[in-house]
C-alpha atoms as a PDB file:
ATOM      1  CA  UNK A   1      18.011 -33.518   1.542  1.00  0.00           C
ATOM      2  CA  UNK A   2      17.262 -30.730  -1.003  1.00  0.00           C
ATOM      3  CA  UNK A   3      17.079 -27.579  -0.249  1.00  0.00           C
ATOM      4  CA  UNK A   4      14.560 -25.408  -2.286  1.00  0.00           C
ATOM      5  CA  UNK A   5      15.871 -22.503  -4.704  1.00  0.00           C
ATOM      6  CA  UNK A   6      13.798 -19.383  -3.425  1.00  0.00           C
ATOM      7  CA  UNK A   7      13.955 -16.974  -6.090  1.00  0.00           C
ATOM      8  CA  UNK A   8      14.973 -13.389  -5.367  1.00  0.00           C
ATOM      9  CA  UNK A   9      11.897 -10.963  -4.692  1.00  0.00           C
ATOM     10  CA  UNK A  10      12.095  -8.451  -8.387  1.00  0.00           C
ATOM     11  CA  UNK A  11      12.048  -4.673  -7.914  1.00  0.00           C
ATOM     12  CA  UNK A  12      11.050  -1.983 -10.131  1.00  0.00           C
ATOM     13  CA  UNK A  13      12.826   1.111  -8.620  1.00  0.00           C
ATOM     14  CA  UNK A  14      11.103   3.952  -9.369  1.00  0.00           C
ATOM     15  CA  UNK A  15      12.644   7.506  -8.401  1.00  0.00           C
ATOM     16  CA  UNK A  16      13.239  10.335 -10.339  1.00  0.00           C
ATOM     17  CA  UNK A  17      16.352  11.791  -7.994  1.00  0.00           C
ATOM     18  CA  UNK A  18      19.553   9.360  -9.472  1.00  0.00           C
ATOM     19  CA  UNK A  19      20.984  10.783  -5.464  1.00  0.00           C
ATOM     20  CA  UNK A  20      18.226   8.913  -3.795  1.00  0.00           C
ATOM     21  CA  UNK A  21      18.106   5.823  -6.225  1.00  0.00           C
ATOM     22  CA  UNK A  22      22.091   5.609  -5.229  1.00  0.00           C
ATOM     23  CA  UNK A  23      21.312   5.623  -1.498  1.00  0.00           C
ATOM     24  CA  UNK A  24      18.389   2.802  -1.749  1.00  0.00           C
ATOM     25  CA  UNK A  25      20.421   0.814  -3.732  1.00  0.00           C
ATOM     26  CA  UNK A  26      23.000   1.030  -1.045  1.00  0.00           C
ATOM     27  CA  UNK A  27      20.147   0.383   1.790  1.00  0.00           C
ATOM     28  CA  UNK A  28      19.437  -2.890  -0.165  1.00  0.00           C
ATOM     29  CA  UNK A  29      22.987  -4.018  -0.752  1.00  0.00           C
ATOM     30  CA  UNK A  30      23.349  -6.627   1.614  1.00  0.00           C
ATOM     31  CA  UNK A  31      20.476  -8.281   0.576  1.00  0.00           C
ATOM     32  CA  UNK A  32      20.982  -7.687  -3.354  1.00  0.00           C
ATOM     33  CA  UNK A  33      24.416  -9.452  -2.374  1.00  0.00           C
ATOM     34  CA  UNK A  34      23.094 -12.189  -0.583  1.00  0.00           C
ATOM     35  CA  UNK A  35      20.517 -13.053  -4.086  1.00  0.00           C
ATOM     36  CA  UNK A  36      16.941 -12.602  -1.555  1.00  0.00           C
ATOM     37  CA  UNK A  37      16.497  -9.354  -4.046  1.00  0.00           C
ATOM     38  CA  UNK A  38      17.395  -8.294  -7.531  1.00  0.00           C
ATOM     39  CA  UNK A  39      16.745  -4.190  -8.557  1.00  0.00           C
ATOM     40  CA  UNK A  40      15.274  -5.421 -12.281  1.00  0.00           C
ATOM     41  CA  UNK A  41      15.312  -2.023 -13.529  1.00  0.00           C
ATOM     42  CA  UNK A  42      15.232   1.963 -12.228  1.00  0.00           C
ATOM     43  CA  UNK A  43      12.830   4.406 -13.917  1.00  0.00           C
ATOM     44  CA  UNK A  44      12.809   8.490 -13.549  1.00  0.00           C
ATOM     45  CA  UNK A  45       9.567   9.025 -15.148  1.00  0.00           C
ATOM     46  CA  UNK A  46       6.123   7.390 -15.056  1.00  0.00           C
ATOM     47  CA  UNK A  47       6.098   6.755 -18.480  1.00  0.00           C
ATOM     48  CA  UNK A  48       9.052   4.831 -18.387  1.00  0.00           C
ATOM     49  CA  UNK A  49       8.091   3.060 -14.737  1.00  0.00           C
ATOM     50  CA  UNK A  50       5.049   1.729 -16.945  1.00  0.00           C
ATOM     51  CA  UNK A  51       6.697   0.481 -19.715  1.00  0.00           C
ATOM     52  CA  UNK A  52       9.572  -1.128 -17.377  1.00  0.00           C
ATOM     53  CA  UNK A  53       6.379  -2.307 -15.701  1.00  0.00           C
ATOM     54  CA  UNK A  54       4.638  -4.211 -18.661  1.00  0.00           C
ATOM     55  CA  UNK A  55       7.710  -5.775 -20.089  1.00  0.00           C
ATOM     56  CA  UNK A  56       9.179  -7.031 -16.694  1.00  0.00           C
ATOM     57  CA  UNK A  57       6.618  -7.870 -14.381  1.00  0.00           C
ATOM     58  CA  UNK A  58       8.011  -7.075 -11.495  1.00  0.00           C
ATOM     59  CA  UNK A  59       7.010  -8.935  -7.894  1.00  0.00           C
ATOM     60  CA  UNK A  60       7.292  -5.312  -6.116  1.00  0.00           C
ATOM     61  CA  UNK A  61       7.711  -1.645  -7.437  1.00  0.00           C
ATOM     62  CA  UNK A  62       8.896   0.795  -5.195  1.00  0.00           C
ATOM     63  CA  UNK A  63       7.416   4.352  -6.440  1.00  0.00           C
ATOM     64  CA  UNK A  64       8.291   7.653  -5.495  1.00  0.00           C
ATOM     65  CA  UNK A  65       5.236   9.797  -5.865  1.00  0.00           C
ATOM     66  CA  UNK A  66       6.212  12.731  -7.189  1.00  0.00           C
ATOM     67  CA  UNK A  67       7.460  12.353 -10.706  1.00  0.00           C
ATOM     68  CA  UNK A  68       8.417  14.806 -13.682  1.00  0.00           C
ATOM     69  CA  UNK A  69       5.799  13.527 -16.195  1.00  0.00           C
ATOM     70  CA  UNK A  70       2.851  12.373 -13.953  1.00  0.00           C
ATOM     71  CA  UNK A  71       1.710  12.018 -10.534  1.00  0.00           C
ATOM     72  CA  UNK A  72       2.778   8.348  -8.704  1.00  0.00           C
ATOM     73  CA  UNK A  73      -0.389   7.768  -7.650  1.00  0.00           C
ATOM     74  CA  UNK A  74      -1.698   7.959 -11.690  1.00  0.00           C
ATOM     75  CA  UNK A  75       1.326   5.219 -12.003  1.00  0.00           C
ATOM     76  CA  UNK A  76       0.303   3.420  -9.186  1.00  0.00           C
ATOM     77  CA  UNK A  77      -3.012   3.324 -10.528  1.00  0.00           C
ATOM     78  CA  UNK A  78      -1.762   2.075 -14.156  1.00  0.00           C
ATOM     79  CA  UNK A  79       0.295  -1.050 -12.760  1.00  0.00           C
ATOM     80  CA  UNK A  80      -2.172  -2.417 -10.603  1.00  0.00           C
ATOM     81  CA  UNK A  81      -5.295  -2.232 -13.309  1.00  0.00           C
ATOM     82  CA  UNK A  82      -2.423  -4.007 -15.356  1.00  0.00           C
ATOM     83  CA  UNK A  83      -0.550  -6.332 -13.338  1.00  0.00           C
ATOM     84  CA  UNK A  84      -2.676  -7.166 -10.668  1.00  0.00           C
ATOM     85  CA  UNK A  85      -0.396  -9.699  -9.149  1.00  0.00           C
ATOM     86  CA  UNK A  86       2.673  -6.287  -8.542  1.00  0.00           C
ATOM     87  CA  UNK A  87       2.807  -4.967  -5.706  1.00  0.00           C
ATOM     88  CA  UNK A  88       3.393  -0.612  -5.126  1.00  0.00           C
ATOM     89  CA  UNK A  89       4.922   0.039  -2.326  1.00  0.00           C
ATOM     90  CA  UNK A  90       4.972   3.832  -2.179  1.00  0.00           C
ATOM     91  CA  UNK A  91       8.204   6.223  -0.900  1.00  0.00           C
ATOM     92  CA  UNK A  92       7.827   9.539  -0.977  1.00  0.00           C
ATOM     93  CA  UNK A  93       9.325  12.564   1.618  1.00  0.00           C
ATOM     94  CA  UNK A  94       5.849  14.435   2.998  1.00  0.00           C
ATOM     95  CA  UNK A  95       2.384  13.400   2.078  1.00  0.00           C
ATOM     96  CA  UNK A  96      -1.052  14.691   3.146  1.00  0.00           C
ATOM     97  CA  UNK A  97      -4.254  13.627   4.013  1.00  0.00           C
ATOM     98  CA  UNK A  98      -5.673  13.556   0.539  1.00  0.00           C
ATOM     99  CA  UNK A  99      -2.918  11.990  -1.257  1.00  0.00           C
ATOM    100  CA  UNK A 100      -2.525   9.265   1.418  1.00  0.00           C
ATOM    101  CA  UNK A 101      -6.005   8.656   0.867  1.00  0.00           C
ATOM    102  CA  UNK A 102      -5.688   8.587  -3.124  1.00  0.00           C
ATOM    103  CA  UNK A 103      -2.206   6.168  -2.487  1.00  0.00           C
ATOM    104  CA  UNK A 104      -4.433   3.405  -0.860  1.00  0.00           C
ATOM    105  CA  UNK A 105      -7.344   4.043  -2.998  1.00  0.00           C
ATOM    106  CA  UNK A 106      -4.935   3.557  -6.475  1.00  0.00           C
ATOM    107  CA  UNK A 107      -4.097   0.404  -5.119  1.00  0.00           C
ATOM    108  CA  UNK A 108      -0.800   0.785  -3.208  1.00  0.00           C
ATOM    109  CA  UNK A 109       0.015  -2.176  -0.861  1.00  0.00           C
ATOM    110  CA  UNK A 110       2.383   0.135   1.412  1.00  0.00           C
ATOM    111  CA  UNK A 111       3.550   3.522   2.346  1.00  0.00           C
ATOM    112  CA  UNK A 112       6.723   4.853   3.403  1.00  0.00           C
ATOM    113  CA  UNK A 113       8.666   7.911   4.168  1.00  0.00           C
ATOM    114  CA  UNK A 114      11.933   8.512   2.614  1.00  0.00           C
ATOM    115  CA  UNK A 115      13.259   9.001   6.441  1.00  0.00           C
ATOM    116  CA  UNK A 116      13.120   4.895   7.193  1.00  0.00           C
ATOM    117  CA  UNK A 117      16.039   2.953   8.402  1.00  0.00           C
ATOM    118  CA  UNK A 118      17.436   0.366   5.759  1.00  0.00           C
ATOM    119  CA  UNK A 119      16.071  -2.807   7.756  1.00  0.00           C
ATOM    120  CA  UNK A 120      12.733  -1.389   7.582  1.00  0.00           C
ATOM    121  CA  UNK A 121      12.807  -0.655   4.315  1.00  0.00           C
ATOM    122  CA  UNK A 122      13.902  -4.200   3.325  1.00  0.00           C
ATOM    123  CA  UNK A 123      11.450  -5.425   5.815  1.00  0.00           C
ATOM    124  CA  UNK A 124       8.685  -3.781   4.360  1.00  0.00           C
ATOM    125  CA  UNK A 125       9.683  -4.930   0.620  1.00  0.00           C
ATOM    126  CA  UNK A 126       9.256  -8.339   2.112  1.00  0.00           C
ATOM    127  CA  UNK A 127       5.955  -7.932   3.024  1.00  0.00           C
ATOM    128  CA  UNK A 128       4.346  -6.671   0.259  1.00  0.00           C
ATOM    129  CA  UNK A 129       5.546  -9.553  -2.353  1.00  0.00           C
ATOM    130  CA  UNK A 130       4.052 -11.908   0.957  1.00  0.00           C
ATOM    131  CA  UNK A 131       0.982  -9.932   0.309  1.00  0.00           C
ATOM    132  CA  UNK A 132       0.977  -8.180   3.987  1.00  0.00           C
ATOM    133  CA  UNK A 133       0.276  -4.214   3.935  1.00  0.00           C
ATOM    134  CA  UNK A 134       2.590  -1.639   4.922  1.00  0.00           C
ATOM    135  CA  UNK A 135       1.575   1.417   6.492  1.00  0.00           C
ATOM    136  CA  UNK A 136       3.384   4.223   8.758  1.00  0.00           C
ATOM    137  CA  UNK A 137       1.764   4.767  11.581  1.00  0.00           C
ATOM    138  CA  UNK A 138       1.871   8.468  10.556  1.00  0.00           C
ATOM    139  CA  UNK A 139       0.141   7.507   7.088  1.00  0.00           C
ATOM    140  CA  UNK A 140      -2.920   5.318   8.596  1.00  0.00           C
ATOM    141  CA  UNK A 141      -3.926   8.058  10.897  1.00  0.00           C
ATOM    142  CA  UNK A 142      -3.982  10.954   7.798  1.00  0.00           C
ATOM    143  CA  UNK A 143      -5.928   8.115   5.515  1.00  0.00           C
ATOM    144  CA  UNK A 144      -8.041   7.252   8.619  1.00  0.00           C
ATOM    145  CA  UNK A 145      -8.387  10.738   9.142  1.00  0.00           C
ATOM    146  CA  UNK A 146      -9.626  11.428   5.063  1.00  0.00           C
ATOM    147  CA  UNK A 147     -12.127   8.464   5.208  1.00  0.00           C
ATOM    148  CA  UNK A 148     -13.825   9.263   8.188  1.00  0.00           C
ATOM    149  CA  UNK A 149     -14.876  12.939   6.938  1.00  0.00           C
ATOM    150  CA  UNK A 150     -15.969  11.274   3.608  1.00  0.00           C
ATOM    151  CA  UNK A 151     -17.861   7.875   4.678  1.00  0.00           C
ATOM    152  CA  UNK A 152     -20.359   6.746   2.851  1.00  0.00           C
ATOM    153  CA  UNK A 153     -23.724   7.515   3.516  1.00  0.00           C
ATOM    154  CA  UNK A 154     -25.329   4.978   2.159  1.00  0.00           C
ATOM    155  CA  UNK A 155     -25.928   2.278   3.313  1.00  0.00           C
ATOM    156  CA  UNK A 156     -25.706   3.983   6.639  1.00  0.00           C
ATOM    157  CA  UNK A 157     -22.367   3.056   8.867  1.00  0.00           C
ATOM    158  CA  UNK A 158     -23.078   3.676  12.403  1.00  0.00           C
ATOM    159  CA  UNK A 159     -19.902   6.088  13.776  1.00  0.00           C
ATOM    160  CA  UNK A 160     -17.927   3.060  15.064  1.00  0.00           C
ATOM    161  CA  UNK A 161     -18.519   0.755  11.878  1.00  0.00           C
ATOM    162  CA  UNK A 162     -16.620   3.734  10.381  1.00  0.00           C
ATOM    163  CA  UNK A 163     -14.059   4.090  12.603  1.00  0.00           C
ATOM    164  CA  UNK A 164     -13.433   0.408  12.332  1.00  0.00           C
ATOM    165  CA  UNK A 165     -13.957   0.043   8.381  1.00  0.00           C
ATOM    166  CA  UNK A 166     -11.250   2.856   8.389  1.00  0.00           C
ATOM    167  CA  UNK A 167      -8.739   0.806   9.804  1.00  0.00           C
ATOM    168  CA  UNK A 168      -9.322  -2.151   7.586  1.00  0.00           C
ATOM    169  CA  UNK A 169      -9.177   0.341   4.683  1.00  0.00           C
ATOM    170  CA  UNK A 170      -5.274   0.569   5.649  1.00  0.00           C
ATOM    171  CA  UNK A 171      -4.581  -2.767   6.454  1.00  0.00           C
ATOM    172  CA  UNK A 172      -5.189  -3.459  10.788  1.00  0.00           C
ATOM    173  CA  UNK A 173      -5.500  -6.479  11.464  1.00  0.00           C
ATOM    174  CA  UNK A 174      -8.769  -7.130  13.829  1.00  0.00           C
ATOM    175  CA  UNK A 175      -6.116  -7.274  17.086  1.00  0.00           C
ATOM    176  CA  UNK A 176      -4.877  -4.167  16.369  1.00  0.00           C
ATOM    177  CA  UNK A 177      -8.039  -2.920  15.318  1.00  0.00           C
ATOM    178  CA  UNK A 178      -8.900  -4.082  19.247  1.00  0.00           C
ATOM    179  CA  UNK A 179      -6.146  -2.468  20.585  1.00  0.00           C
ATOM    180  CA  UNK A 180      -6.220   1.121  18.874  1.00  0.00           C
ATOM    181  CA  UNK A 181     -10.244   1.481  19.389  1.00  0.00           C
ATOM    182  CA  UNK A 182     -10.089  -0.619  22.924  1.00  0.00           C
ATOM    183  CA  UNK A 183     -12.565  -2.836  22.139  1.00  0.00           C
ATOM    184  CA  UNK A 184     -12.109  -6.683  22.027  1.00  0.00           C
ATOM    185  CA  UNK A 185     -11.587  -8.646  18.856  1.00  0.00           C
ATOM    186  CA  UNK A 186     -15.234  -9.918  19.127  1.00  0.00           C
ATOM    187  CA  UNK A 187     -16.952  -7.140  19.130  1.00  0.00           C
ATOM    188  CA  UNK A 188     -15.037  -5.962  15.601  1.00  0.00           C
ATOM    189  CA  UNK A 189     -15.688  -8.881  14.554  1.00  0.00           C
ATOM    190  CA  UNK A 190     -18.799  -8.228  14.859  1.00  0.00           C
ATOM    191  CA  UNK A 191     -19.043  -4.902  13.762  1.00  0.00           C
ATOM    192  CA  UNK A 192     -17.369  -5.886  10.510  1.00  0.00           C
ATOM    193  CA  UNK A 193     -19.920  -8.560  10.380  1.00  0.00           C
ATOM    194  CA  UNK A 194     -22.441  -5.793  10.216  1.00  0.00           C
ATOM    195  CA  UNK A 195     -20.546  -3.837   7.602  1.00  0.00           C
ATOM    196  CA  UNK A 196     -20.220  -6.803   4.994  1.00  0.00           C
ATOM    197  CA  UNK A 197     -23.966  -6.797   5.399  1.00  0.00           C
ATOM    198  CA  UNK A 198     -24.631  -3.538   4.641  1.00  0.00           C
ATOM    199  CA  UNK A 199     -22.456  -3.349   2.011  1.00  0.00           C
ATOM    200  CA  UNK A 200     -23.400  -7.079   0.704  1.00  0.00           C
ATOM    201  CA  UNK A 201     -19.988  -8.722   0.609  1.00  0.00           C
ATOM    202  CA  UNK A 202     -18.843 -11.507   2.057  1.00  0.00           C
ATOM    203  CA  UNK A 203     -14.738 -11.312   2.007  1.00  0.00           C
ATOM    204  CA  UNK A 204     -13.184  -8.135   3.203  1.00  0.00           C
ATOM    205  CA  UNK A 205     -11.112  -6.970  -0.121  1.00  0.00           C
ATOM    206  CA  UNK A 206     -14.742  -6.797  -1.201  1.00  0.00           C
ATOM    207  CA  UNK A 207     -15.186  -4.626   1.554  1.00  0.00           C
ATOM    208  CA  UNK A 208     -12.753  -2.577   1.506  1.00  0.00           C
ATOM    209  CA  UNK A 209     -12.786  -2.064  -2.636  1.00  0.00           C
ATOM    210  CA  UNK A 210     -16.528  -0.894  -2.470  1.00  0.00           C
ATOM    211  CA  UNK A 211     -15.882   1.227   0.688  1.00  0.00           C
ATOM    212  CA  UNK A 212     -12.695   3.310  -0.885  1.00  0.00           C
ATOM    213  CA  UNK A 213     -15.020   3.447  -3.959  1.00  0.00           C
ATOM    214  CA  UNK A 214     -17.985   5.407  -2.411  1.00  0.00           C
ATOM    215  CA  UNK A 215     -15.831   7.169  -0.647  1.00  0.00           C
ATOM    216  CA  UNK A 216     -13.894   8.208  -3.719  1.00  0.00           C
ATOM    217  CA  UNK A 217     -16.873  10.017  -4.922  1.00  0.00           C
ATOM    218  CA  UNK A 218     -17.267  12.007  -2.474  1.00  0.00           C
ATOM    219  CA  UNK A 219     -14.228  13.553  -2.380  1.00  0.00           C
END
């Protein structure tokens, strides 16, 4: 029988504190050691997160968001116009509700605070090369939070189409959607239903692309 050769998920480490960079790569060492990850390259800047960026294609970058040269979210911005297949996770100390707004809105696939345990961390790496967001608790309820005094007016989102398009916006699934607005998965099914029609999509990136976008404007 052979066994398939999965390849290592590729990081772009981006941090500008050579302290901090020291302790992740520690947090990953196990499973740098064991070949299911391989650091391709550390940056201190933005400029030179780009550049690393463009020339390596990474599967995952992992950005701190504040940055001598530029702001992260800027970066994050810049890799995902141009490599729309890389996934940001974002790793910062303290956020607010703006910024956690303009994280997701950039593009980020995940947010983090410099506080996680190891396993997370590794955990959370793995989910954003499978494609799966990763959000704090903490950080949904600030970007829930930011959307919700900015929705769009137009077309018209009753209150609870709101409250449930904010969830989507950072990543809940419809269960936990469910769960967190005690309602059942039907009836936010159905509500979405009635979103994708006002908005006239029909998949729910769609949805959630042209909902951060009029919301955008308006803050």
């Amino acid at each position: 029988m052979i066994v398939p050769v999965v390849a290592p998920i590729r990081l772009l480490l981006v941090e500008d504190s050579p302290l901090v960079r020291q302790g992740i790569r520690a947090a990953l060492a196990d499973a740098i050691d064991a070949a299911q990850l391989a650091i391709v390259a550390e940056a201190a800047t933005s400029a030179a997160a780009i550049v690393a960026a463009r020339e390596l294609r990474p599967d995952v970058v992992l950005l701190d968001l504040r940055l001598p040269d530029a702001s992260g979210v800027q970066t994050c911005r810049t890799i995902r116009a141009e490599l729309p297949r890389t996934r940001v996770v974002v790793l910062t100390s303290a956020i607010d509700d703006h910024l956690a707004y303009e994280t997701v809105a950039a593009g980020a696939h995940g947010f983090l605070t410099k506080d996680i345990d190891p396993e997370r961390l590794l955990e959370a790496i793995r989910a954003a090369h499978a494609g799966r967001p990763v959000v704090s608790q903490r950080f949904a309820e600030k970007v829930v939070r930011q959307i919700q005094r900015h929705a769009p007016e137009s077309p018209a989102l009753s209150p609870q189409e709101q409250r449930v398009m904010a969830r989507v916006v950072v990543g809940l699934t419809n269960k936990e959607i469910a769960q967190e607005l005690g309602l059942s998965e039907n009836t936010v099914k159905n509500y979405l239903g009635n979103v994708f029609e006002k908005l006239g999509v029909k998949r729910r990136t769609q949805a959630v692309a042209l909902y951060l976008e009029r919301t955008s404007g308006k803050i």
